[in-house]
N, C-alpha and C. Protein backbone atom coordinates (compact mmCIF):
# COMPACT_ATOMS: atom_id res chain seq x y z
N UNK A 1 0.81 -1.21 0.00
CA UNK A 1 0.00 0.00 0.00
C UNK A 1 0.85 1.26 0.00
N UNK A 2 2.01 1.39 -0.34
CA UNK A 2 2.97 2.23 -0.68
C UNK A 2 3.46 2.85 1.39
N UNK A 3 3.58 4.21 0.86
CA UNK A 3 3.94 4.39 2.17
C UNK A 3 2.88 5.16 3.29
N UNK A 4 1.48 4.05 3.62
CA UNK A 4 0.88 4.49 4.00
C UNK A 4 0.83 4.58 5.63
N UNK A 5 0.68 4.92 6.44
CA UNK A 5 0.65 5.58 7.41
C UNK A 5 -0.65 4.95 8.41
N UNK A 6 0.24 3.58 9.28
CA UNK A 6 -1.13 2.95 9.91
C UNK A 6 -0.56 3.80 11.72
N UNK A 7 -1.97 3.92 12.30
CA UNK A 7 -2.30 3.89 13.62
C UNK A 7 -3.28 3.53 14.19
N UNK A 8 -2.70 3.22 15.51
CA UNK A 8 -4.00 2.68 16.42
C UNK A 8 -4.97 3.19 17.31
N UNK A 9 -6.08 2.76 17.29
CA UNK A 9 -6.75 4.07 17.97
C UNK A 9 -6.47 4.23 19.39
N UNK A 10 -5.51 3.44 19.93
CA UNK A 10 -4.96 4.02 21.32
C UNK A 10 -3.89 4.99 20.68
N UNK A 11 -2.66 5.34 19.90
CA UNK A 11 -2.50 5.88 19.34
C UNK A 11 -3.06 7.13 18.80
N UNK A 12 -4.05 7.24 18.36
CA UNK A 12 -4.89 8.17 17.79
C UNK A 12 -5.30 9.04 19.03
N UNK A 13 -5.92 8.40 20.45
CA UNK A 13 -5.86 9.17 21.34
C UNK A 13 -5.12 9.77 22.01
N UNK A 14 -3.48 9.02 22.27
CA UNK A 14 -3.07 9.36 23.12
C UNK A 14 -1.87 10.43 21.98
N UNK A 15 -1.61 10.18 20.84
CA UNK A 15 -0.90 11.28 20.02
C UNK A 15 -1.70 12.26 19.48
N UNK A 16 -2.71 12.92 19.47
CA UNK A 16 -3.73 13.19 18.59
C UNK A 16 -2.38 14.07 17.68
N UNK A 17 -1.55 15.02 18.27
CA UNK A 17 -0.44 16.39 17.81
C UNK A 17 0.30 15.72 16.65
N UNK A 18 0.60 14.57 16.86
CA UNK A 18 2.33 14.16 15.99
C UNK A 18 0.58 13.44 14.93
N UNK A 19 -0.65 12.44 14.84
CA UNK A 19 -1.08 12.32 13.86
C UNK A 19 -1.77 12.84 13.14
N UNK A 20 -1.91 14.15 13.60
CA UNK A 20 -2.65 15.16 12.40
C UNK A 20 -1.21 15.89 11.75
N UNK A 21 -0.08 15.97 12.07
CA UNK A 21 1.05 16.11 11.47
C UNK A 21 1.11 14.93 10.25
N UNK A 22 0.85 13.58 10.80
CA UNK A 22 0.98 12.94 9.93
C UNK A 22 0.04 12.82 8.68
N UNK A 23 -0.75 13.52 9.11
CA UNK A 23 -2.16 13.30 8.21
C UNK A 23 -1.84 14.65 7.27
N UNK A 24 -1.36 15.79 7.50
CA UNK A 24 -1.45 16.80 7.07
C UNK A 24 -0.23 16.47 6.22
N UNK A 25 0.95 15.56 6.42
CA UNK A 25 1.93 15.46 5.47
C UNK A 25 1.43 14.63 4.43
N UNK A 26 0.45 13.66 4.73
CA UNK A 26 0.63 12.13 3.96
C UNK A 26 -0.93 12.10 3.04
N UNK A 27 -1.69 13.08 3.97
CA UNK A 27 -3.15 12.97 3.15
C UNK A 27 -4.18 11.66 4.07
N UNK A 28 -3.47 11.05 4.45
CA UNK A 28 -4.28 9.62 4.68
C UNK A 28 -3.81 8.86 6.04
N UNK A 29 -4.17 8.25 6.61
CA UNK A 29 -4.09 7.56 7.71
C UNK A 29 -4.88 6.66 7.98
N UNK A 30 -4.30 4.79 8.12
CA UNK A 30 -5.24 3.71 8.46
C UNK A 30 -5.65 3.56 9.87
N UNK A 31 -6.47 3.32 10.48
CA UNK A 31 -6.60 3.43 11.73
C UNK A 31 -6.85 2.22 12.12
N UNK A 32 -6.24 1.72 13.28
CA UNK A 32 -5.94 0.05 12.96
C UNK A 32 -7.20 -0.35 14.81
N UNK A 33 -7.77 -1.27 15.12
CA UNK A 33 -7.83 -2.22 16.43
C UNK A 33 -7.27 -3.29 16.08
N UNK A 34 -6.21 -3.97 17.28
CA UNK A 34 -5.82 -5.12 17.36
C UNK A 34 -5.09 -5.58 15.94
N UNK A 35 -4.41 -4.51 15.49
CA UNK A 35 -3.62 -4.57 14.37
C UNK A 35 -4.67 -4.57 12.95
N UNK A 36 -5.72 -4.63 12.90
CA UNK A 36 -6.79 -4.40 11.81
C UNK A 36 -7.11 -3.57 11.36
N UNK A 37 -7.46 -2.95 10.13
CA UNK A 37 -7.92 -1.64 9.60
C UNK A 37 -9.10 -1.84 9.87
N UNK A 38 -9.42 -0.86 10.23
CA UNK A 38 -11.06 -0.13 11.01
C UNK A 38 -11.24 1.04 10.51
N UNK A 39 -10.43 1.72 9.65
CA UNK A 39 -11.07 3.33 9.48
C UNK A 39 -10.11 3.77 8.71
N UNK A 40 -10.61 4.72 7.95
CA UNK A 40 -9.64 5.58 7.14
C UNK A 40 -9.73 6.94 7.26
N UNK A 41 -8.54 8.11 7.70
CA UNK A 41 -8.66 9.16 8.07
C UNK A 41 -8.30 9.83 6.50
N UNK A 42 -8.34 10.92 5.83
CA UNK A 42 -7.94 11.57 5.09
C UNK A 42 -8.16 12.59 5.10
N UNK A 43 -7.33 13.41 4.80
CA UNK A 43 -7.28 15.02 5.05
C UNK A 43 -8.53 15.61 3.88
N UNK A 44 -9.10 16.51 4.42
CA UNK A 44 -10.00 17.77 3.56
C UNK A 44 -10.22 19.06 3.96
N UNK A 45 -10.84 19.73 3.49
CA UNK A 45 -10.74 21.54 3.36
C UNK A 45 -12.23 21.70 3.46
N UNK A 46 -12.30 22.68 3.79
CA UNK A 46 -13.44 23.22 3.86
C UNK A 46 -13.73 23.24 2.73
N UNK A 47 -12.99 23.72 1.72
CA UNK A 47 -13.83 23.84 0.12
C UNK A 47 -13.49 22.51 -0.63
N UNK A 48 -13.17 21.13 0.38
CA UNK A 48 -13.58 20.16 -0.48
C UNK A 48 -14.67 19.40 0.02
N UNK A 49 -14.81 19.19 1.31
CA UNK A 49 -15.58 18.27 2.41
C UNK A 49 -16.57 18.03 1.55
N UNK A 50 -17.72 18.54 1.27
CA UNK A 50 -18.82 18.45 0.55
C UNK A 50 -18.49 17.15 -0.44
N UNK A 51 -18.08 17.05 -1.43
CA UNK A 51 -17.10 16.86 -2.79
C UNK A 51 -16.80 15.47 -2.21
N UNK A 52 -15.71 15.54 -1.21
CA UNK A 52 -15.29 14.45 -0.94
C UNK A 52 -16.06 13.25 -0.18
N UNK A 53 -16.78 13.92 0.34
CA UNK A 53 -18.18 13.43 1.31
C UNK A 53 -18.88 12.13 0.43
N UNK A 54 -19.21 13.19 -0.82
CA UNK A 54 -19.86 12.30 -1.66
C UNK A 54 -19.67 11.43 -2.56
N UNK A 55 -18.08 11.80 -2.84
CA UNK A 55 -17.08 10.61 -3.49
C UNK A 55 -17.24 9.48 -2.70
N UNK A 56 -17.11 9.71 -1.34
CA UNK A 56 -16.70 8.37 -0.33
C UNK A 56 -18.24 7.99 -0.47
N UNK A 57 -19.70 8.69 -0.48
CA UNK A 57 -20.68 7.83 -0.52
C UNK A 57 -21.06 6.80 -1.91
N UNK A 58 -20.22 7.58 -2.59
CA UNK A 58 -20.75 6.57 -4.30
C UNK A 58 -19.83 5.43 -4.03
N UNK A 59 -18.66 5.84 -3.16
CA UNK A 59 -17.91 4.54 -3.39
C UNK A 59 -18.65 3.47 -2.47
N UNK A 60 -19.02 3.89 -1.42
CA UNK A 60 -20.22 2.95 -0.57
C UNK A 60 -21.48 2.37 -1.01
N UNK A 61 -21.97 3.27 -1.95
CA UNK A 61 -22.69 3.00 -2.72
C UNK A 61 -22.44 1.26 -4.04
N UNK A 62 -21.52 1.83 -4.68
CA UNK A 62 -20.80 1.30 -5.62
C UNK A 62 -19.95 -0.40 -4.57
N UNK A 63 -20.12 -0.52 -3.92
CA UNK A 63 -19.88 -1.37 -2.50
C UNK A 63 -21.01 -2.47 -2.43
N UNK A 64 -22.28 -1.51 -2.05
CA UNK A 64 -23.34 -2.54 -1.36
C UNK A 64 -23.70 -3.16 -2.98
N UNK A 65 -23.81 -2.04 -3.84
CA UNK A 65 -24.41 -3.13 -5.46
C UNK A 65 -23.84 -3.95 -5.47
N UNK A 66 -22.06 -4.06 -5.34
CA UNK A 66 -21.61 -4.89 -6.11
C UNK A 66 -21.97 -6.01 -5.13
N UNK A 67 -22.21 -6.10 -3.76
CA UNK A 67 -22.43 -7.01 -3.03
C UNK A 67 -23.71 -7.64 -3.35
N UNK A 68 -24.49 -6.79 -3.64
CA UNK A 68 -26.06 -7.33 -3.34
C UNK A 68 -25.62 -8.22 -5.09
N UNK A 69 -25.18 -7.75 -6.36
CA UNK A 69 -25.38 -8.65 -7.19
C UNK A 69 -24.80 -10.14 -7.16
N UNK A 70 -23.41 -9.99 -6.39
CA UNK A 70 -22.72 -11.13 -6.25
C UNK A 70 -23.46 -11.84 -5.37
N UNK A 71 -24.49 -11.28 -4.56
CA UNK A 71 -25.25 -12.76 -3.78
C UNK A 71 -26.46 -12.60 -4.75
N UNK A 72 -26.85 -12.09 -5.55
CA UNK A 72 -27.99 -12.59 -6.36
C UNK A 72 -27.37 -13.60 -7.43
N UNK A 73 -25.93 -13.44 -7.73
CA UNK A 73 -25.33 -14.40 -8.44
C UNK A 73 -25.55 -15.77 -7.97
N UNK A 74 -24.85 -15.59 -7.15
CA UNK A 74 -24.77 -16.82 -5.78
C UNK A 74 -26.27 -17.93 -5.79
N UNK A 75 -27.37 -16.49 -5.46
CA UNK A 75 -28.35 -17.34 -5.44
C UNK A 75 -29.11 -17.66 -6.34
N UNK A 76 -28.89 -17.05 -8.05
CA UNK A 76 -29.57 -17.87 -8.87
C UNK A 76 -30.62 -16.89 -9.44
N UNK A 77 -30.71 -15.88 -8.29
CA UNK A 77 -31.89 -14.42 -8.89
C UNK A 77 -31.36 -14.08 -10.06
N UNK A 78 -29.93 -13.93 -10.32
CA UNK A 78 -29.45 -12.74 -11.55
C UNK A 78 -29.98 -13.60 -12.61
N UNK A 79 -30.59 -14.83 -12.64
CA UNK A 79 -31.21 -14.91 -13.51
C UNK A 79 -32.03 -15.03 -14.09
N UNK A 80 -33.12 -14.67 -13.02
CA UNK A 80 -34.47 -14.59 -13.42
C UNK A 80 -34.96 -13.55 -14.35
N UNK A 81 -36.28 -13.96 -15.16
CA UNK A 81 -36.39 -12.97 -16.12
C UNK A 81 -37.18 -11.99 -15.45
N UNK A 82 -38.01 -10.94 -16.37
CA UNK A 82 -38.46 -9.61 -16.04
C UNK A 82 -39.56 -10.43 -15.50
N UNK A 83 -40.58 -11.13 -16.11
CA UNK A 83 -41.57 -11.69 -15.70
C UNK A 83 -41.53 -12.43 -14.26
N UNK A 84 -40.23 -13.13 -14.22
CA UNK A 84 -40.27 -13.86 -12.67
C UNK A 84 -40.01 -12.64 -11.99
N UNK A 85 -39.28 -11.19 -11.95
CA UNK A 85 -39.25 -10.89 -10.66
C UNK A 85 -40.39 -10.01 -10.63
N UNK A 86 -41.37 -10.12 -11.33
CA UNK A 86 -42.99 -9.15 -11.48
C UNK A 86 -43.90 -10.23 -10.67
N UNK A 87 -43.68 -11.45 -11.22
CA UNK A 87 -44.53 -12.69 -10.13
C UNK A 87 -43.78 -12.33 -8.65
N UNK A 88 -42.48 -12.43 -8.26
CA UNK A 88 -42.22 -12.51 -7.60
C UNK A 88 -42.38 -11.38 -6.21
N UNK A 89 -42.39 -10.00 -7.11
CA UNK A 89 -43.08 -8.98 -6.33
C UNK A 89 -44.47 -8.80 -6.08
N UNK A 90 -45.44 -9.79 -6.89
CA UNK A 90 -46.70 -9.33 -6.76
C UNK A 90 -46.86 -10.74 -5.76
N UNK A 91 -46.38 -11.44 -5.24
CA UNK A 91 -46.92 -12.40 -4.30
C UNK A 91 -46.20 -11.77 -2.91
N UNK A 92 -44.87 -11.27 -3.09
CA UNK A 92 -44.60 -10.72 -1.80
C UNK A 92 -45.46 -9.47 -1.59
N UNK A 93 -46.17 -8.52 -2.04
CA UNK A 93 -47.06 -7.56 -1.79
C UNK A 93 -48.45 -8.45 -1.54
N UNK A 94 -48.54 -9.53 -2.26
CA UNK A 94 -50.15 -9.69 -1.64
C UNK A 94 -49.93 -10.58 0.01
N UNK A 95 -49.06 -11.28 0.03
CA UNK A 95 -48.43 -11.69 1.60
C UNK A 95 -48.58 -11.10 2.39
N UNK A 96 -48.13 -9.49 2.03
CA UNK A 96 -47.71 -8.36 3.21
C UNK A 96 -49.63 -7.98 3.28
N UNK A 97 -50.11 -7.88 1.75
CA UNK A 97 -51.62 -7.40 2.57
C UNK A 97 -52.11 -8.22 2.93
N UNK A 98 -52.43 -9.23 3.35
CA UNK A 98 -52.53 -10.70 3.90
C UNK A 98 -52.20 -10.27 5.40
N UNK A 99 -50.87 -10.56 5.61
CA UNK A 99 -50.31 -9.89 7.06
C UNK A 99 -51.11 -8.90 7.93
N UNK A 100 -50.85 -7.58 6.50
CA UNK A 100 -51.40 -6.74 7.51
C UNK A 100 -52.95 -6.39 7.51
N UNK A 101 -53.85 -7.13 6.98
CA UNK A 101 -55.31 -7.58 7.21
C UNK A 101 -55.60 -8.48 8.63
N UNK A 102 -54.57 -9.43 9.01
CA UNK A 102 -54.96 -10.05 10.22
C UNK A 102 -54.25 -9.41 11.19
N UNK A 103 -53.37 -8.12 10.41
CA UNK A 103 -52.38 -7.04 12.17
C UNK A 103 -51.19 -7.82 12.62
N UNK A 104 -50.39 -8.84 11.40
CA UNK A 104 -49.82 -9.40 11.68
C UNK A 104 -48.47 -8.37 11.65
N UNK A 105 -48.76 -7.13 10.37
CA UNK A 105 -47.42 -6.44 10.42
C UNK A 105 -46.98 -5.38 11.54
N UNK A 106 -45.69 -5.47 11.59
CA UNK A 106 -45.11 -4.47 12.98
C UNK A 106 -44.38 -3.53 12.71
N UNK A 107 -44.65 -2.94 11.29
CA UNK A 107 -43.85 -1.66 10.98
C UNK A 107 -44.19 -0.10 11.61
């Protein structure tokens, strides 16, 4: 990971001075428990925060899809056609009014 810059969050508390030095030189900082990455610090500006905010959400974004398709892979959905997942939504909606006709739902 080139020369990236891990600490620990006992570390993180008890240096806060010397790792925002480090952060302000390097841009980035891994933040480790029990030797594990848990977090990623990276430096921003007031006139980027916004910007960057939302970079890091598409990439979260861009995260859960790729997850949710690889278990629809997994399970055999990615290949259902348009028609199976139209059956398949119109029986889980008549279920739920089913449910919530006898007050079974708890939303």
């Amino acid at each position: 990971m080139g020369n990236m810059n891990f600490v620990s969050f006992r570390e993180l508390r008890t240096s806060t001075s010397k790792i925002n030095d480090m952060l302000i030189d390097d841009g980035k900082i891994v933040v480790t428990s029990n030797g594990k990455p848990k977090a990623l610090m990276i430096q921003v500006s007031e006139t980027d925060f916004e910007e960057t905010l939302a970079v890091l959400n598409q990439v979260k974004l861009t995260r859960a899809l790729n997850s949710i398709r690889a278990a629809a892979q997994r399970s055999g959905a990615a290949e259902m056609t348009l028609d199976e997942i139209n059956m398949e939504i119109a029986e889980s909606r008549k279920e739920r009014r089913e449910r919530s006709a006898k007050g079974e739902l708890n939303d």
